[in-house]
PDB file of N, CA and C in Angstrom:
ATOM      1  N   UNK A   1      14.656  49.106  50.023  1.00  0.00           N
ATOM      2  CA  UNK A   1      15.038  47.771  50.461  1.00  0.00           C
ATOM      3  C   UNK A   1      15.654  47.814  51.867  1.00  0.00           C
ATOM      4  N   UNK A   2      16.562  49.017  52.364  1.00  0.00           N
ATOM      5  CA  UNK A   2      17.229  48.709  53.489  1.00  0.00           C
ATOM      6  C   UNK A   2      16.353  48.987  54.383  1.00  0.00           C
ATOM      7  N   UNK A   3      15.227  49.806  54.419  1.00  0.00           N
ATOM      8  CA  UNK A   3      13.966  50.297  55.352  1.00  0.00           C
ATOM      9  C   UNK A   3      13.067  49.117  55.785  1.00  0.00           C
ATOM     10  N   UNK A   4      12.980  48.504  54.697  1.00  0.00           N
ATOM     11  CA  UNK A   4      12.096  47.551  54.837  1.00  0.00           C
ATOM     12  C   UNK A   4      13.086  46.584  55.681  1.00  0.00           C
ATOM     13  N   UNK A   5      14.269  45.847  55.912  1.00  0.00           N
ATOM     14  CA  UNK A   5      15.289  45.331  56.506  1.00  0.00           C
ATOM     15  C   UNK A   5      15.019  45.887  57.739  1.00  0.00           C
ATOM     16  N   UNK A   6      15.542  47.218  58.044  1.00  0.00           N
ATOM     17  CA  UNK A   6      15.475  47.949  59.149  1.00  0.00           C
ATOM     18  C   UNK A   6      14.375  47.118  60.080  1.00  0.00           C
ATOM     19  N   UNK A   7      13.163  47.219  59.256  1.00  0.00           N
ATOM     20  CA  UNK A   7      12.180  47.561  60.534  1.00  0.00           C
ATOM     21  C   UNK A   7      11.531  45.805  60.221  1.00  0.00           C
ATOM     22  N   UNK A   8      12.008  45.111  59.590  1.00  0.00           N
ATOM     23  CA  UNK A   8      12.159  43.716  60.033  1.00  0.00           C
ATOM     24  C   UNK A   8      12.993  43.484  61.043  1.00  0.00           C
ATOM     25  N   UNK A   9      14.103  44.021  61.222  1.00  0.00           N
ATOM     26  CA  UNK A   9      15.601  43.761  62.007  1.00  0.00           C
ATOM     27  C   UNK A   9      14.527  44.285  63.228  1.00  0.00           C
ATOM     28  N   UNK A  10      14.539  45.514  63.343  1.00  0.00           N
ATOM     29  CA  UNK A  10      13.257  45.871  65.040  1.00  0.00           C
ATOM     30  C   UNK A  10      12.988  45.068  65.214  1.00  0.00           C
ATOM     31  N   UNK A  11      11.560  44.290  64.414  1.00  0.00           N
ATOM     32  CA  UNK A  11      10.572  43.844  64.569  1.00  0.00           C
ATOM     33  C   UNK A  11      10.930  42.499  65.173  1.00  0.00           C
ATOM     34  N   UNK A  12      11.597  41.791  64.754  1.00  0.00           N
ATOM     35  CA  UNK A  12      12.502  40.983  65.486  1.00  0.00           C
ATOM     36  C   UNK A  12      12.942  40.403  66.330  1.00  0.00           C
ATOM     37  N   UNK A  13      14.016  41.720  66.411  1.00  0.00           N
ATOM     38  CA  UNK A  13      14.487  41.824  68.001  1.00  0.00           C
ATOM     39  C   UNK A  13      13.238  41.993  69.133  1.00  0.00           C
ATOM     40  N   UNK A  14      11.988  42.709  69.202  1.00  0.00           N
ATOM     41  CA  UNK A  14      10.862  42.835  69.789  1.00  0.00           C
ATOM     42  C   UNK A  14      10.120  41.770  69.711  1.00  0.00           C
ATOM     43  N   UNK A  15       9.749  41.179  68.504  1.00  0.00           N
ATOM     44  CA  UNK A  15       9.484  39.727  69.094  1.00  0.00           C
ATOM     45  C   UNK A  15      10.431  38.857  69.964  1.00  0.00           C
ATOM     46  N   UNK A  16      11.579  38.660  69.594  1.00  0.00           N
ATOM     47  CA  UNK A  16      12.146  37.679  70.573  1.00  0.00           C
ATOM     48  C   UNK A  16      12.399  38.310  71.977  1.00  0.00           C
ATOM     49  N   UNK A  17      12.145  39.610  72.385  1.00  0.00           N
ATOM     50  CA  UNK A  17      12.572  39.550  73.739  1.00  0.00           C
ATOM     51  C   UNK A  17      11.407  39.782  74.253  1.00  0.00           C
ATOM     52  N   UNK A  18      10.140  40.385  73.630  1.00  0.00           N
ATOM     53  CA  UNK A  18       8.590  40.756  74.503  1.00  0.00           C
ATOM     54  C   UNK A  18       7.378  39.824  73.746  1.00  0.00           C
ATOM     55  N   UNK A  19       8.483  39.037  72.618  1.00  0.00           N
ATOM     56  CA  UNK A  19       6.857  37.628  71.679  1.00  0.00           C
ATOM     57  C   UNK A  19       5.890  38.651  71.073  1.00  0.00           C
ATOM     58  N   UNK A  20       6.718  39.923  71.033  1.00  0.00           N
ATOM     59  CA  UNK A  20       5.437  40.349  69.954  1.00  0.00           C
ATOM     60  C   UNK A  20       5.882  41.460  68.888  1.00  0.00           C
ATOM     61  N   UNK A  21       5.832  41.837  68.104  1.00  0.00           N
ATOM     62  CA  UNK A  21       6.288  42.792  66.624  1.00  0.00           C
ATOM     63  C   UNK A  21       5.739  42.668  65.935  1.00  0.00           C
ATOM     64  N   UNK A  22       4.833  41.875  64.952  1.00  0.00           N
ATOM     65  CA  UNK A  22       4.451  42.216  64.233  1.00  0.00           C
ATOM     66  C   UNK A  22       3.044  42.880  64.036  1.00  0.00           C
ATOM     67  N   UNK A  23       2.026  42.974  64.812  1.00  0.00           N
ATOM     68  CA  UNK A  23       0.924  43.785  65.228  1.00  0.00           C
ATOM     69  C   UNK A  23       1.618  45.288  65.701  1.00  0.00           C
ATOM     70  N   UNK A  24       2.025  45.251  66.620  1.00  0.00           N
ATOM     71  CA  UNK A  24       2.349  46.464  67.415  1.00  0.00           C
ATOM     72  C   UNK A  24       3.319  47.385  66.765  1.00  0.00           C
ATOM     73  N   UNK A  25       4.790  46.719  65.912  1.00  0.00           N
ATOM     74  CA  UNK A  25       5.306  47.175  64.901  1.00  0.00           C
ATOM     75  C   UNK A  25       4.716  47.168  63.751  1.00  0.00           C
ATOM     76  N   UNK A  26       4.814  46.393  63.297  1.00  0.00           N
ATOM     77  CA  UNK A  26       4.900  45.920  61.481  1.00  0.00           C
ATOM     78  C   UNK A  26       3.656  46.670  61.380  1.00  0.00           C
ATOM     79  N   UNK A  27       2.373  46.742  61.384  1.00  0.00           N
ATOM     80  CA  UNK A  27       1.424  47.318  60.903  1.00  0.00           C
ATOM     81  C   UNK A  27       1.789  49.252  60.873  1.00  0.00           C
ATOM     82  N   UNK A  28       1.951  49.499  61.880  1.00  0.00           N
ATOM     83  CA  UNK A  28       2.262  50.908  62.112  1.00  0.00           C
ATOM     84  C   UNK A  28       3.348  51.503  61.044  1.00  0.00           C
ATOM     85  N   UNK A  29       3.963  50.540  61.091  1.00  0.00           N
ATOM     86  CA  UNK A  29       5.549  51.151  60.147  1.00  0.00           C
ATOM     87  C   UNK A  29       5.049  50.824  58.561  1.00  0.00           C
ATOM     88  N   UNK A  30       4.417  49.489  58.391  1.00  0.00           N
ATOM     89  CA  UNK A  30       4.083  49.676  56.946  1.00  0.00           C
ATOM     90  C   UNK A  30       2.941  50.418  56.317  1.00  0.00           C
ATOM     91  N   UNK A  31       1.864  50.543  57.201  1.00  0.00           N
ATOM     92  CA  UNK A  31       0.994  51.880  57.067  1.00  0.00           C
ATOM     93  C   UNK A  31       1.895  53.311  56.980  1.00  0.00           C
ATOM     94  N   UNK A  32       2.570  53.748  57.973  1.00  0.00           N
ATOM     95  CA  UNK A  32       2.864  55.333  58.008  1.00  0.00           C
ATOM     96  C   UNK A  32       4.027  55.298  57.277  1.00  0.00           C
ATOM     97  N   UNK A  33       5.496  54.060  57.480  1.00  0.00           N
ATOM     98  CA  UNK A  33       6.553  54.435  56.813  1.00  0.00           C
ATOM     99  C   UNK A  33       6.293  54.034  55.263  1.00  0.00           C
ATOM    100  N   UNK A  34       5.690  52.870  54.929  1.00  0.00           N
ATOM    101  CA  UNK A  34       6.187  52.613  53.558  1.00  0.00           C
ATOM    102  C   UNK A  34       4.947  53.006  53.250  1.00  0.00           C
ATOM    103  N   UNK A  35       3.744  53.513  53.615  1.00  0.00           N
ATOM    104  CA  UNK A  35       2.683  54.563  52.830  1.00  0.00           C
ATOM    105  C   UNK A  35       1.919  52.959  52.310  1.00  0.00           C
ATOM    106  N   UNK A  36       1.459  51.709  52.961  1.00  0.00           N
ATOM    107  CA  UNK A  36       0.692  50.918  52.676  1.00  0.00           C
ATOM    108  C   UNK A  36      -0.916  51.148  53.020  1.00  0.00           C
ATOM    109  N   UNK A  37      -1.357  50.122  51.905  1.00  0.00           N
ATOM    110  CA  UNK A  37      -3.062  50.303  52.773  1.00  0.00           C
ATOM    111  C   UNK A  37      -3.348  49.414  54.162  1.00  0.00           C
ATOM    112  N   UNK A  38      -4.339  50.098  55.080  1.00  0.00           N
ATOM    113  CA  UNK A  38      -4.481  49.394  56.128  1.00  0.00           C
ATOM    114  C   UNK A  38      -4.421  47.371  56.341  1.00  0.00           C
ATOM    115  N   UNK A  39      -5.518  47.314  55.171  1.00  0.00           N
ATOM    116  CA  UNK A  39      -5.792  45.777  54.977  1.00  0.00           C
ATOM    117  C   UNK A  39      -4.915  45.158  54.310  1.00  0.00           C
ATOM    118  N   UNK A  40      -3.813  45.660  53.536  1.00  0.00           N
ATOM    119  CA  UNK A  40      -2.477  44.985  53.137  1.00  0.00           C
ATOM    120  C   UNK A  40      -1.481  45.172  54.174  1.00  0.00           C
ATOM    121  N   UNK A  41      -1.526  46.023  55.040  1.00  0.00           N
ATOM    122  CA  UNK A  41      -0.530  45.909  55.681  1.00  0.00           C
ATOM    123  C   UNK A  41      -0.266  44.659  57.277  1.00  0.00           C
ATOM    124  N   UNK A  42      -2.167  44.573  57.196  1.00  0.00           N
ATOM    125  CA  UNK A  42      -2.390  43.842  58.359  1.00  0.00           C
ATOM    126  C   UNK A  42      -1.781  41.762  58.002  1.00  0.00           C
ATOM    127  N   UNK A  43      -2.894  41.574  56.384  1.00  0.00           N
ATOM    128  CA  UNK A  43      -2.160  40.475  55.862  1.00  0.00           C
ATOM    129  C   UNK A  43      -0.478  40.122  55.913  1.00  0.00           C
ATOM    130  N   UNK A  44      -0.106  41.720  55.389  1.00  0.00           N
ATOM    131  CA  UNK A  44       1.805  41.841  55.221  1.00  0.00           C
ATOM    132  C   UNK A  44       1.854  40.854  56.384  1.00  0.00           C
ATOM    133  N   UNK A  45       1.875  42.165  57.738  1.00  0.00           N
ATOM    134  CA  UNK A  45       2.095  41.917  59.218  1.00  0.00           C
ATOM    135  C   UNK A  45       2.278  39.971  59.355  1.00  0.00           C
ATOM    136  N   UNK A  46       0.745  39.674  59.162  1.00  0.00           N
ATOM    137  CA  UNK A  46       0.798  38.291  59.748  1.00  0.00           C
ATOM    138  C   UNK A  46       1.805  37.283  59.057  1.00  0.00           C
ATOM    139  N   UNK A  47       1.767  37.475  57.573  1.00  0.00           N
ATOM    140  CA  UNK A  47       3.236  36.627  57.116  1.00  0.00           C
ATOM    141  C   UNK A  47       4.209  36.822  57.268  1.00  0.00           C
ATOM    142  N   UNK A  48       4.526  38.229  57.281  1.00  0.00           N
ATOM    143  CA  UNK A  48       6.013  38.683  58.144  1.00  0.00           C
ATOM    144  C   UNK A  48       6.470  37.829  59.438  1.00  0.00           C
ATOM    145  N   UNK A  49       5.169  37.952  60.070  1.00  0.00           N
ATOM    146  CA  UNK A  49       5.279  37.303  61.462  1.00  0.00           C
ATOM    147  C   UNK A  49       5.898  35.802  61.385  1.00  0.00           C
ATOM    148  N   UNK A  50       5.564  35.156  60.277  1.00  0.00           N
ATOM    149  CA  UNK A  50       5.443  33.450  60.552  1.00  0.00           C
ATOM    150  C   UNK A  50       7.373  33.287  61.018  1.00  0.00           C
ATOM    151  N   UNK A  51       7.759  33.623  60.338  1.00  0.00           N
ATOM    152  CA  UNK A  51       9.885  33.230  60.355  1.00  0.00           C
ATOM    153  C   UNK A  51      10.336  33.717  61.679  1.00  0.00           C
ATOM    154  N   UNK A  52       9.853  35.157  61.898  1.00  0.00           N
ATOM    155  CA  UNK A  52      10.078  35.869  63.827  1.00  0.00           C
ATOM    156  C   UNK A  52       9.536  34.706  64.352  1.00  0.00           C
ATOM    157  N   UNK A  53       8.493  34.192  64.548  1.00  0.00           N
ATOM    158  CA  UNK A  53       8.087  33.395  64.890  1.00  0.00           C
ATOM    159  C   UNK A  53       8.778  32.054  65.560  1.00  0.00           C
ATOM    160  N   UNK A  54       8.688  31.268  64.295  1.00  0.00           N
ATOM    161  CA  UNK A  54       9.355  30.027  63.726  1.00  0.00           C
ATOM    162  C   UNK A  54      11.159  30.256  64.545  1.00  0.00           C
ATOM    163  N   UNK A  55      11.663  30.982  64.468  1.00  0.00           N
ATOM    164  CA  UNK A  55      13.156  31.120  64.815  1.00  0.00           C
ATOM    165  C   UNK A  55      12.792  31.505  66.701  1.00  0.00           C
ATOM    166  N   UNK A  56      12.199  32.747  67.022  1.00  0.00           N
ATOM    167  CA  UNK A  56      11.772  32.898  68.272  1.00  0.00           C
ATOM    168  C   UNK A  56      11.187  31.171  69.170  1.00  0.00           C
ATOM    169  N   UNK A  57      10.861  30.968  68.382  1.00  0.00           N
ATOM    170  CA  UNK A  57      10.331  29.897  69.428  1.00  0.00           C
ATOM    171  C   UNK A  57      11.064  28.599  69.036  1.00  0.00           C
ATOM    172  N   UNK A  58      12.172  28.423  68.634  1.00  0.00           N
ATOM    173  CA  UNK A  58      12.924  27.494  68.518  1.00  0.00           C
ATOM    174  C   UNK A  58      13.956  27.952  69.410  1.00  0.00           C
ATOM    175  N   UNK A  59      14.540  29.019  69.698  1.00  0.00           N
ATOM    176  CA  UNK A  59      15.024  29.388  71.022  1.00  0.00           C
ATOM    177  C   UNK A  59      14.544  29.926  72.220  1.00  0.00           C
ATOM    178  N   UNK A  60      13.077  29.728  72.715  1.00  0.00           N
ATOM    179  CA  UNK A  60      12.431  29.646  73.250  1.00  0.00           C
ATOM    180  C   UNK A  60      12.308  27.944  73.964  1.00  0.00           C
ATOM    181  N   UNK A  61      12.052  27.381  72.812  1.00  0.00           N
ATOM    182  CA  UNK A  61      12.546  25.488  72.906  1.00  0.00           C
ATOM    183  C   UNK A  61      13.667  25.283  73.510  1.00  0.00           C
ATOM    184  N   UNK A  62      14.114  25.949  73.204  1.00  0.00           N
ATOM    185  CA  UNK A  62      15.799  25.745  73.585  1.00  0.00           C
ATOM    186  C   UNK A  62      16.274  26.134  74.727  1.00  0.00           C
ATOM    187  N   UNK A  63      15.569  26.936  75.506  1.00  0.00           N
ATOM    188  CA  UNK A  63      15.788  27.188  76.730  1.00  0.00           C
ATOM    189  C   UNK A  63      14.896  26.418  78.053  1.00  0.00           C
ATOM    190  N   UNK A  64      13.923  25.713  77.069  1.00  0.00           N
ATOM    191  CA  UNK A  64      12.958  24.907  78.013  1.00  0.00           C
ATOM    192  C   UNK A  64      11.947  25.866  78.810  1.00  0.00           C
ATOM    193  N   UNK A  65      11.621  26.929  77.813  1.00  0.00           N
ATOM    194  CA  UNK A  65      10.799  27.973  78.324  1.00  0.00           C
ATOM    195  C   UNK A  65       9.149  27.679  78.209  1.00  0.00           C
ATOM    196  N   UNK A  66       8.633  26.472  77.294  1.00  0.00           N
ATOM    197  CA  UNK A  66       7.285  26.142  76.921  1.00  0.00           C
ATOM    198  C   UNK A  66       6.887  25.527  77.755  1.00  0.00           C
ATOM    199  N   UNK A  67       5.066  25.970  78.149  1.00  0.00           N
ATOM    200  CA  UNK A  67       4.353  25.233  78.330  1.00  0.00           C
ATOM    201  C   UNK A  67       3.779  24.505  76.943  1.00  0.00           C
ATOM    202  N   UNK A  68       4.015  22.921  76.827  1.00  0.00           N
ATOM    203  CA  UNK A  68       3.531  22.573  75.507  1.00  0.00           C
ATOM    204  C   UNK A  68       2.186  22.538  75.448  1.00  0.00           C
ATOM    205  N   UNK A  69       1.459  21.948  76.549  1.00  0.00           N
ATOM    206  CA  UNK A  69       0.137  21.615  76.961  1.00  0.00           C
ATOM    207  C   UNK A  69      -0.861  22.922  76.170  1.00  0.00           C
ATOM    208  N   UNK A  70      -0.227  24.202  77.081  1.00  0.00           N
ATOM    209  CA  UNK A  70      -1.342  25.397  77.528  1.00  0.00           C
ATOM    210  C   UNK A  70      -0.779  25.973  75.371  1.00  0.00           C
ATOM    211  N   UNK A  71       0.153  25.606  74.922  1.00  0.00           N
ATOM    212  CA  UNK A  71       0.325  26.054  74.002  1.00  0.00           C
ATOM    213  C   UNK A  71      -0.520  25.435  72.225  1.00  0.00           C
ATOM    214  N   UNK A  72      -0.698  24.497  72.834  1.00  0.00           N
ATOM    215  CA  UNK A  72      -1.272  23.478  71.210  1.00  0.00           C
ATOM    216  C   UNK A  72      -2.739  24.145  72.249  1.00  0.00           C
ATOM    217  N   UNK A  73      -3.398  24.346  73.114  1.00  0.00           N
ATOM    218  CA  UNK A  73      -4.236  24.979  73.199  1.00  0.00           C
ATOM    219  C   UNK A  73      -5.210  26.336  72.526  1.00  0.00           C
ATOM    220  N   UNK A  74      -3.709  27.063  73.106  1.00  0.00           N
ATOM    221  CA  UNK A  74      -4.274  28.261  72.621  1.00  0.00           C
ATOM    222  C   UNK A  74      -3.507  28.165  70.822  1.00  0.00           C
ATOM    223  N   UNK A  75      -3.194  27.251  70.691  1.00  0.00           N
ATOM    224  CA  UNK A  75      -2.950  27.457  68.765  1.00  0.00           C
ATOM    225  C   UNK A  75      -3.980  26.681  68.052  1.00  0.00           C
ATOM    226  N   UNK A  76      -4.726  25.930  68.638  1.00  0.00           N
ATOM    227  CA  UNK A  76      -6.013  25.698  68.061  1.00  0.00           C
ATOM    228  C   UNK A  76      -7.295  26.683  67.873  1.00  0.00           C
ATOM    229  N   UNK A  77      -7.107  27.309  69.352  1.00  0.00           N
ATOM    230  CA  UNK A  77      -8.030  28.497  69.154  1.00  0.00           C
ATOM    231  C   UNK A  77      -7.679  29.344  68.057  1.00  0.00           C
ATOM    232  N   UNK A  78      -6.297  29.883  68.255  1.00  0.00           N
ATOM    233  CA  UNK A  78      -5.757  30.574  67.628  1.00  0.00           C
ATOM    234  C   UNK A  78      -5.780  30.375  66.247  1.00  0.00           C
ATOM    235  N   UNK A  79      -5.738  29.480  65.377  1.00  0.00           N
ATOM    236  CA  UNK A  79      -6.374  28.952  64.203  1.00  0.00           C
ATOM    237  C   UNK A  79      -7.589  28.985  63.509  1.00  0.00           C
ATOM    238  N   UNK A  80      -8.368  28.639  64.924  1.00  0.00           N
ATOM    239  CA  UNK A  80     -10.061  28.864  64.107  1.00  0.00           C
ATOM    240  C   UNK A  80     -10.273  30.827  64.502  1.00  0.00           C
ATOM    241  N   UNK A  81      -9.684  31.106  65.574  1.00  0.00           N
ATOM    242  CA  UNK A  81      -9.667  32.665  65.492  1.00  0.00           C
ATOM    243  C   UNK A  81      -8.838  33.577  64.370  1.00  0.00           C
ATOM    244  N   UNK A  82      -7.672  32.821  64.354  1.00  0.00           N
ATOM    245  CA  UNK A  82      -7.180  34.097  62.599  1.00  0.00           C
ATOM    246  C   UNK A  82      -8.047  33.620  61.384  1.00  0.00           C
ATOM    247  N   UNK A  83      -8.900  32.389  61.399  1.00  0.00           N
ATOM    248  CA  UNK A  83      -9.859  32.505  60.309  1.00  0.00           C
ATOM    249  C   UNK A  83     -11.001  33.287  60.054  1.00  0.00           C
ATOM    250  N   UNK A  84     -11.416  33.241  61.838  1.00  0.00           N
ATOM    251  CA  UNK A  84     -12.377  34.060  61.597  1.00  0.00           C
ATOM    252  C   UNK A  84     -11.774  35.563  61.503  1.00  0.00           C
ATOM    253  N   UNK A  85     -10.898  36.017  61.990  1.00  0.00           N
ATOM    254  CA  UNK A  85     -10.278  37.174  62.042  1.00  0.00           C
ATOM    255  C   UNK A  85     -10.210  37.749  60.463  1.00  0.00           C
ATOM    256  N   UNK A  86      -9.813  36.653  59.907  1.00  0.00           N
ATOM    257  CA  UNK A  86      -9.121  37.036  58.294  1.00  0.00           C
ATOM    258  C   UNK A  86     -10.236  37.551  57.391  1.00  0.00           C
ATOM    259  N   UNK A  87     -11.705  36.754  57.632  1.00  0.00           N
ATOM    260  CA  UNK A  87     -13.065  36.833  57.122  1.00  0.00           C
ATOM    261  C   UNK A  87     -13.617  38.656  57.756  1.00  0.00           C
ATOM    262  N   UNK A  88     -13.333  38.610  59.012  1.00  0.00           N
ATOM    263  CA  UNK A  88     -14.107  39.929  59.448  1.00  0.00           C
ATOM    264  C   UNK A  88     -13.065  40.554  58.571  1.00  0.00           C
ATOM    265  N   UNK A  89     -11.854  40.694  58.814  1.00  0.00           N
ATOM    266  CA  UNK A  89     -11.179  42.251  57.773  1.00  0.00           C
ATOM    267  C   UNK A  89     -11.317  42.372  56.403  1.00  0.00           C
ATOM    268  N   UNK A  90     -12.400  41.593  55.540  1.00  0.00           N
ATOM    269  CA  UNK A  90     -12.774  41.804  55.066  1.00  0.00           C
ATOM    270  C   UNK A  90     -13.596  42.810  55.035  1.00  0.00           C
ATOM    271  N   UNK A  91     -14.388  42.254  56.104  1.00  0.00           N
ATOM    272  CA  UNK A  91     -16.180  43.201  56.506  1.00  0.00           C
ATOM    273  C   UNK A  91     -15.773  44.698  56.811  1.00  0.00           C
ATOM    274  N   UNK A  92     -14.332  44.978  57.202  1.00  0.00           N
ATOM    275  CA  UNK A  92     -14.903  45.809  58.545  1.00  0.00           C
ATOM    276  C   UNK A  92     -14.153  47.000  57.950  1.00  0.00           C
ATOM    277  N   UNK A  93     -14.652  48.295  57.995  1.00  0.00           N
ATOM    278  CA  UNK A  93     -13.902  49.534  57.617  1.00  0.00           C
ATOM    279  C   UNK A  93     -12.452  49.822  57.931  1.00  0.00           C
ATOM    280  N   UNK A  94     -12.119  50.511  56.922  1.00  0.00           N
ATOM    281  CA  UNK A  94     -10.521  50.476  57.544  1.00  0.00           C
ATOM    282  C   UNK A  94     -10.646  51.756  58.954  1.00  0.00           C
ATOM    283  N   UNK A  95     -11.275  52.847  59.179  1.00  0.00           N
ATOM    284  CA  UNK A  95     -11.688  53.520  59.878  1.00  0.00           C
ATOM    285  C   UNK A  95     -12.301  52.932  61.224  1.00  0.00           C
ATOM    286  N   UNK A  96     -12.718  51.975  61.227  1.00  0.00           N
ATOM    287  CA  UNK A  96     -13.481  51.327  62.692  1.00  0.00           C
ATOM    288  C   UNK A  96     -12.067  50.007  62.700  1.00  0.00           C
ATOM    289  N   UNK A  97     -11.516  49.901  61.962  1.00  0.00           N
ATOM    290  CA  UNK A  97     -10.221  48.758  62.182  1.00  0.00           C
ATOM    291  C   UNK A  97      -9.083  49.643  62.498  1.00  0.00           C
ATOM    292  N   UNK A  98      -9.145  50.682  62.364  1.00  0.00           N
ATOM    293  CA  UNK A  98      -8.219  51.854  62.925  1.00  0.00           C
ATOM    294  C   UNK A  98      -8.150  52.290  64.356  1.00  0.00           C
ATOM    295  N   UNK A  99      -9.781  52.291  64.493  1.00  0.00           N
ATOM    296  CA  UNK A  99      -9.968  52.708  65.973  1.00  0.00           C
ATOM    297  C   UNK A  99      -9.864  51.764  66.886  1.00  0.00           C
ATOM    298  N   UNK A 100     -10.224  50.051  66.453  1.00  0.00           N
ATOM    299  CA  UNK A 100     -10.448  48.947  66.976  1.00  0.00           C
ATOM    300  C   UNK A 100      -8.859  48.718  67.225  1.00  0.00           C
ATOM    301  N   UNK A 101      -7.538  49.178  66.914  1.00  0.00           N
ATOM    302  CA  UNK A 101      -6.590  48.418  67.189  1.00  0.00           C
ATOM    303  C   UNK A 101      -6.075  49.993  67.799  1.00  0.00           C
ATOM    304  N   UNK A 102      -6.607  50.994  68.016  1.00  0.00           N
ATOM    305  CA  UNK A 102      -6.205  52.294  68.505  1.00  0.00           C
ATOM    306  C   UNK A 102      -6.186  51.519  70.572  1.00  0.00           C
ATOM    307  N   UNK A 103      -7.884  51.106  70.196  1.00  0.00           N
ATOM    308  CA  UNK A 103      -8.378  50.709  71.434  1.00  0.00           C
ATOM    309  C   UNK A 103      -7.725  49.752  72.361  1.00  0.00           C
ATOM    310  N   UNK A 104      -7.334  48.836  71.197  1.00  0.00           N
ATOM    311  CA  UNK A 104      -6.272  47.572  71.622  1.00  0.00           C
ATOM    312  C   UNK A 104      -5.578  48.124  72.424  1.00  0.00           C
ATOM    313  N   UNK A 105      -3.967  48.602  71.584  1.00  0.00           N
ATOM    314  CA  UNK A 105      -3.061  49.332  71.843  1.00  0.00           C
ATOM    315  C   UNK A 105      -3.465  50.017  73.151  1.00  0.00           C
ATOM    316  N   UNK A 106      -4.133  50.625  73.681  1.00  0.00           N
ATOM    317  CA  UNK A 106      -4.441  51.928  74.637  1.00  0.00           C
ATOM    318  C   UNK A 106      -4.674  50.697  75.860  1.00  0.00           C
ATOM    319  N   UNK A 107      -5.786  49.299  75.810  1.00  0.00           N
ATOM    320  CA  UNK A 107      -5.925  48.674  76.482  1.00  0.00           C
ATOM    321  C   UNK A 107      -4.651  48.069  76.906  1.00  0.00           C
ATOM    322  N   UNK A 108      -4.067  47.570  76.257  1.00  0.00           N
ATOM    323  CA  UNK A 108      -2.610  46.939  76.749  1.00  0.00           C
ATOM    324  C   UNK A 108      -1.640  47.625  77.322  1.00  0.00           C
ATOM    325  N   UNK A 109      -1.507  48.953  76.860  1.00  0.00           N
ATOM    326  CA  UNK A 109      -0.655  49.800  77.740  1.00  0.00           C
ATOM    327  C   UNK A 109      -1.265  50.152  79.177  1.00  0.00           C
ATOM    328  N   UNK A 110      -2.183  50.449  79.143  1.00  0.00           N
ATOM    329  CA  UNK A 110      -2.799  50.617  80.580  1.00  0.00           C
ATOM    330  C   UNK A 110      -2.482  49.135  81.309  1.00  0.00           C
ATOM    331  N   UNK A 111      -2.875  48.248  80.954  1.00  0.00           N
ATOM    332  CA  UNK A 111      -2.342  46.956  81.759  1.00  0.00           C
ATOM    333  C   UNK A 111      -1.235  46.872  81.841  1.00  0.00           C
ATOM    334  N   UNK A 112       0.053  47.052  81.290  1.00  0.00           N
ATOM    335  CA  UNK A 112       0.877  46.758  81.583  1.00  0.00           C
ATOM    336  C   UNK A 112       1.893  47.685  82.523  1.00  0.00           C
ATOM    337  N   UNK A 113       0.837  49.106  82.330  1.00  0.00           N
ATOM    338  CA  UNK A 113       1.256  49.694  83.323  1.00  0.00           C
ATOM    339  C   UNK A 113       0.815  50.302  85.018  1.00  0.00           C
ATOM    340  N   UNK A 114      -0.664  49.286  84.756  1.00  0.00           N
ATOM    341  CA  UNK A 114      -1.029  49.159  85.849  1.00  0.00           C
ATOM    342  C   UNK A 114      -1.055  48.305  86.322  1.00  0.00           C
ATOM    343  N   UNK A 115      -0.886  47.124  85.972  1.00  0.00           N
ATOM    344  CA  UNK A 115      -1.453  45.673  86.365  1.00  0.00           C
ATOM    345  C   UNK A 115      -0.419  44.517  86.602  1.00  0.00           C
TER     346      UNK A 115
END
């Protein structure tokens, strides 16, 4: 129980100061620390996410940090994309969904440390 706390408490704090934890954390830690399967841990991840969320961006509001416009934008996409998202992890090996978020990960660090 307190592990699982723990690495909510991270996950958290990393969303509210970089908007992101639960992909980049939560999957990694409930795969390797609490010994989950890939495709439960990814579902876990995204409901974990909703409250980081929900609280992050109410003090986000609160600082007058939103674009509202560019945001109901990309959450429409973002809607019909975690559907389709939710349908492919069905399809897709946990082995090529391993490498596919290996690739992610590797892409984003290079941008952010080159770009």
């Amino acid at each position: 129980m307190i592990k699982k706390i723990i690495l909510g408490f991270i996950s958290g704090i990393i969303c509210g100061l970089f908007s992101a934890g639960g992909g980049l954390i939560l999957v990694p830690a409930y795969v390797y620390i609490l010994k989950m399967d890939e495709v439960k841990a990814r579902a876990t991840s995204v409901f974990s996410i909703l409250p980081m969320v929900i609280v992050s961006g109410l003090m986000y509001y609160k600082g007058n940090y939103m674009d509202w416009k560019l945001g109901v934008y990309c959450a429409i996409g973002g809607i019909i994309g975690g559907i389709l998202g939710a349908k492919l992890l069905k399809k897709i090996s946990v082995n090529k969904l391993k490498f596919m978020f290996i690739l992610f990960l590797i892409y984003a660090s290079v941008k952010m440390i080159f770009f």
